[in-house]
C-alpha atoms as a PDB file:
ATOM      1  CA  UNK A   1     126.240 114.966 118.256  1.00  0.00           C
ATOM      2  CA  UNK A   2     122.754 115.278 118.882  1.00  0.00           C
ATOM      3  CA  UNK A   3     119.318 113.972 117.020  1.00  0.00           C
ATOM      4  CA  UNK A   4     116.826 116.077 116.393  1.00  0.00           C
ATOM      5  CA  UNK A   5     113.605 115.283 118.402  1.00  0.00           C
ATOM      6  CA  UNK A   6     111.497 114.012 115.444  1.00  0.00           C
ATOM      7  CA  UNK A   7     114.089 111.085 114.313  1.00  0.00           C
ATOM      8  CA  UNK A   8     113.564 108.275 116.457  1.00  0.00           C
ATOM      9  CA  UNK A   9     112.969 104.315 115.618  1.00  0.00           C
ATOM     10  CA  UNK A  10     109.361 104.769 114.563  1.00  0.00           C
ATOM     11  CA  UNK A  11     109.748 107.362 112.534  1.00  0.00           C
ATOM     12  CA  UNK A  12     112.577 105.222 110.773  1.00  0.00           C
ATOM     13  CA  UNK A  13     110.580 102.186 110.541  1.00  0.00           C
ATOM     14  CA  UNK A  14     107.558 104.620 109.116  1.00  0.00           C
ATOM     15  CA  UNK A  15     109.851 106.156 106.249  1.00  0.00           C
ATOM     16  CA  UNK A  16     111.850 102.796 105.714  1.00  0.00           C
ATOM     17  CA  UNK A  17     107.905 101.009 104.948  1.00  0.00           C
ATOM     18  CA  UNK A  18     106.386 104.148 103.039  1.00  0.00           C
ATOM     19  CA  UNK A  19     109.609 104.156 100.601  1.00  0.00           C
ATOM     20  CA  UNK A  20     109.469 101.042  99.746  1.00  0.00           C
ATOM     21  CA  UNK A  21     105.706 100.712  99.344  1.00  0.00           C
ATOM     22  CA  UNK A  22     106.007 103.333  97.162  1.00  0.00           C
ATOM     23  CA  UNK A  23     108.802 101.255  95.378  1.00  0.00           C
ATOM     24  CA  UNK A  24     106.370  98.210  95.234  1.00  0.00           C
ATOM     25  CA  UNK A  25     103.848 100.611  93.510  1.00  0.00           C
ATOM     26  CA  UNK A  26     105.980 101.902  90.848  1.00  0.00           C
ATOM     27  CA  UNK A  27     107.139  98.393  90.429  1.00  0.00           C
ATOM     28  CA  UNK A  28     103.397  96.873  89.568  1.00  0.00           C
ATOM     29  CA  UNK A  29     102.783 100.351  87.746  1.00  0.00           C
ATOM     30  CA  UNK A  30     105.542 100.218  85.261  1.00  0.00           C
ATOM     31  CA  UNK A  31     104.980  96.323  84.786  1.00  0.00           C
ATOM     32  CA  UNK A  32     100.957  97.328  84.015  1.00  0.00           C
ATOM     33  CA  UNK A  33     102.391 100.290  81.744  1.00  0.00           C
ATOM     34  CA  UNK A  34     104.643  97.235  80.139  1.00  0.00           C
ATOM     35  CA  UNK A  35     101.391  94.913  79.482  1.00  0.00           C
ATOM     36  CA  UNK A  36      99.363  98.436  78.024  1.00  0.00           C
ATOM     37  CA  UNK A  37      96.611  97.861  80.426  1.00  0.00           C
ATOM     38  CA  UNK A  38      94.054 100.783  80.775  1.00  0.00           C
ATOM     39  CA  UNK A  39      94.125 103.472  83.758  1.00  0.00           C
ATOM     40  CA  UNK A  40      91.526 101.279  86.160  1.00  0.00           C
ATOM     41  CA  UNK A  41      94.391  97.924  85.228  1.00  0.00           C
ATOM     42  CA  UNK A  42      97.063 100.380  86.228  1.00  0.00           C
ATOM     43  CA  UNK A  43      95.671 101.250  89.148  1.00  0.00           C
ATOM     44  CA  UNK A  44      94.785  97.771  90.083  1.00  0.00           C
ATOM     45  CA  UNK A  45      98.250  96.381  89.519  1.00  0.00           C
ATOM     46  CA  UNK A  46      99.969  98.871  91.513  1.00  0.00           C
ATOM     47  CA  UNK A  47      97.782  98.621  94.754  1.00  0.00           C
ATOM     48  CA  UNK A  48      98.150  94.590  94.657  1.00  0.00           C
ATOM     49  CA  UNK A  49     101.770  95.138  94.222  1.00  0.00           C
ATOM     50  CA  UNK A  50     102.017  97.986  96.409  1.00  0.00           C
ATOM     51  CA  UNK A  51      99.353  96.410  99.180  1.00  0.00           C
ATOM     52  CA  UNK A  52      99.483  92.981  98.401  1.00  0.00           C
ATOM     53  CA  UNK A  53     101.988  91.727 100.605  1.00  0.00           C
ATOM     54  CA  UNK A  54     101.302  93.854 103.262  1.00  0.00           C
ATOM     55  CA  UNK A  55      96.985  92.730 103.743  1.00  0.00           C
ATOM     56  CA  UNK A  56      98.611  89.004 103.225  1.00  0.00           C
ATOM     57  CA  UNK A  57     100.882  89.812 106.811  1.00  0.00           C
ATOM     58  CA  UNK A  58      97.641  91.663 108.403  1.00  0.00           C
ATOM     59  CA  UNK A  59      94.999  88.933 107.205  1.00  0.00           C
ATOM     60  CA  UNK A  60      97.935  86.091 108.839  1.00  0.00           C
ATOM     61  CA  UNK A  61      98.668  88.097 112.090  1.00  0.00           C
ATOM     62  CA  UNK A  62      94.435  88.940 112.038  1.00  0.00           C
ATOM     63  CA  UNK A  63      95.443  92.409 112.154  1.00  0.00           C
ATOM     64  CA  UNK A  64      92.432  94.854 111.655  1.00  0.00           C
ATOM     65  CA  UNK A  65      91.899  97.131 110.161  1.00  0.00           C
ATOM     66  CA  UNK A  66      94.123  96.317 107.318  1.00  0.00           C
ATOM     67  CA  UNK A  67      97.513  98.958 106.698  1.00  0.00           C
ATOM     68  CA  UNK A  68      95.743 100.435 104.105  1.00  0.00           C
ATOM     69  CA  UNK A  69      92.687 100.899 105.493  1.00  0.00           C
ATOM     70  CA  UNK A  70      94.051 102.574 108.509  1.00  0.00           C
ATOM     71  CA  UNK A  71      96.152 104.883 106.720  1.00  0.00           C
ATOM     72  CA  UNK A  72      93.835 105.787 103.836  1.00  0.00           C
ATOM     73  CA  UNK A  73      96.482 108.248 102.758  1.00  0.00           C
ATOM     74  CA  UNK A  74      98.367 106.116 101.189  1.00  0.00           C
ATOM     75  CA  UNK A  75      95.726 104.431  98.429  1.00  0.00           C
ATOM     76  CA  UNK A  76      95.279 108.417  97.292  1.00  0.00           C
ATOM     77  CA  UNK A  77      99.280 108.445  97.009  1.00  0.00           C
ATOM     78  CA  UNK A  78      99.276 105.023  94.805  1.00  0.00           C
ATOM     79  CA  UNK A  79      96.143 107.367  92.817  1.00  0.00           C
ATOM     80  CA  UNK A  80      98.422 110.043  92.005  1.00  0.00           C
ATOM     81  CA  UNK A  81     101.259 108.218  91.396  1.00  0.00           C
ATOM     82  CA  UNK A  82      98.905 106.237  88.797  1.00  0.00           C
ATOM     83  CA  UNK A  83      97.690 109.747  87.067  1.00  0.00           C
ATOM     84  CA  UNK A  84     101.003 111.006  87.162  1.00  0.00           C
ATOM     85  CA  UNK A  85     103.003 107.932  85.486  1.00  0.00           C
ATOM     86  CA  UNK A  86     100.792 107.819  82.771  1.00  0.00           C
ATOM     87  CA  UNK A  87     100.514 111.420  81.677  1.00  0.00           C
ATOM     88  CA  UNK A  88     104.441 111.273  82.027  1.00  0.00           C
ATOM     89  CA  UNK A  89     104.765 108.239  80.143  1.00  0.00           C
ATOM     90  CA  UNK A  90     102.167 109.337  77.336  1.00  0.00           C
ATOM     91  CA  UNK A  91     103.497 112.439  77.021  1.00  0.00           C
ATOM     92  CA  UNK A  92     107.400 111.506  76.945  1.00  0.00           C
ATOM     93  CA  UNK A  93     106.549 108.419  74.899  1.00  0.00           C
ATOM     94  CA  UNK A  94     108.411 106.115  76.726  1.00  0.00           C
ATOM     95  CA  UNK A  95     108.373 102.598  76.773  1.00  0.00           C
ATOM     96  CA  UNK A  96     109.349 100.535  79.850  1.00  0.00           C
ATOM     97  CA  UNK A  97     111.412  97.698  79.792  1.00  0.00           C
ATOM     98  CA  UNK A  98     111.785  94.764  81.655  1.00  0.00           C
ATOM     99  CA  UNK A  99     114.852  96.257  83.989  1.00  0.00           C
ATOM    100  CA  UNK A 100     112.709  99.071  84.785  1.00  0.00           C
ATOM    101  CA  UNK A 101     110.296  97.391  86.725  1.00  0.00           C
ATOM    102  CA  UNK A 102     113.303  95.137  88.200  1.00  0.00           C
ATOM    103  CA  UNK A 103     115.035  98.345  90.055  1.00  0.00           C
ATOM    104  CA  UNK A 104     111.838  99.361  91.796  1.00  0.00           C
ATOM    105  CA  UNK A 105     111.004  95.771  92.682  1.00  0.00           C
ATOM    106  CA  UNK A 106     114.377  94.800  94.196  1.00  0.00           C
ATOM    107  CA  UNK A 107     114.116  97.960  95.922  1.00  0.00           C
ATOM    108  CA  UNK A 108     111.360  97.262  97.464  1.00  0.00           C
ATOM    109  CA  UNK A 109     111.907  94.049  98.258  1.00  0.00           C
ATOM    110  CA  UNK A 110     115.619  95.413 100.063  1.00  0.00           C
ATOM    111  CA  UNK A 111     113.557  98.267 102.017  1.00  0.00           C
ATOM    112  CA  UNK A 112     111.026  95.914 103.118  1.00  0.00           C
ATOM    113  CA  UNK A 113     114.049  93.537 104.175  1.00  0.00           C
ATOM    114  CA  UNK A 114     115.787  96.209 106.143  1.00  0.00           C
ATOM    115  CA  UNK A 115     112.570  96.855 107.977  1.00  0.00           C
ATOM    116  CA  UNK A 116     111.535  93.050 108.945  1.00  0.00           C
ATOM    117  CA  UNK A 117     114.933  92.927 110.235  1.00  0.00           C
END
């Protein structure tokens, strides 16, 4: 059976990091949502949650510019997710709990895992 010609390794390792930084970010996001912190804390949370650990590994390999930086796609992404988790969350009244922002987070933390491997 053949591959198509767009899956290859890097590809992989690019969908393997953007899932789980994506986890990471809905990990800090729900936590924030937990502590009722206002849309700029939201925000804030979720990028150092979602970005942290990567600019940590580019500031210790003195990688520049930073992942984020480079691909400025992604802080947009972390933007909308932001808008879109609270509207959601206002509007369904929900209230996170501590096990929601554990499934994210140990997602994350598997994906990221996977990929370091």
């Amino acid at each position: 059976m053949q591959l198509p010609d767009w899956f290859n390794l890097s590809n992989a390792l690019t969908a393997f990091e953007a899932a789980a930084t994506i986890a990471f970010a809905l990990s800090g996001l729900v936590e924030a949502a937990r502590k009722r912190m206002d849309a700029v804390g939201v925000a804030v949370v979720a990028g150092l949650a979602a970005f942290g650990g990567g600019t940590v590994r580019d500031v210790l390999l003195d990688r520049r510019p930073f992942f984020w930086v480079e691909h400025a796609i992604w802080v947009w992404v972390l933007l909308g997710m932001t808008v879109t988790a609270m509207l959601f969350m206002r509007a369904r009244h929900m209230h996170p709990t501590l096990r929601a922002t554990q499934w994210p987070d140990a997602i994350g933390l598997g994906l990221f895992s996977a990929h370091g491997v």
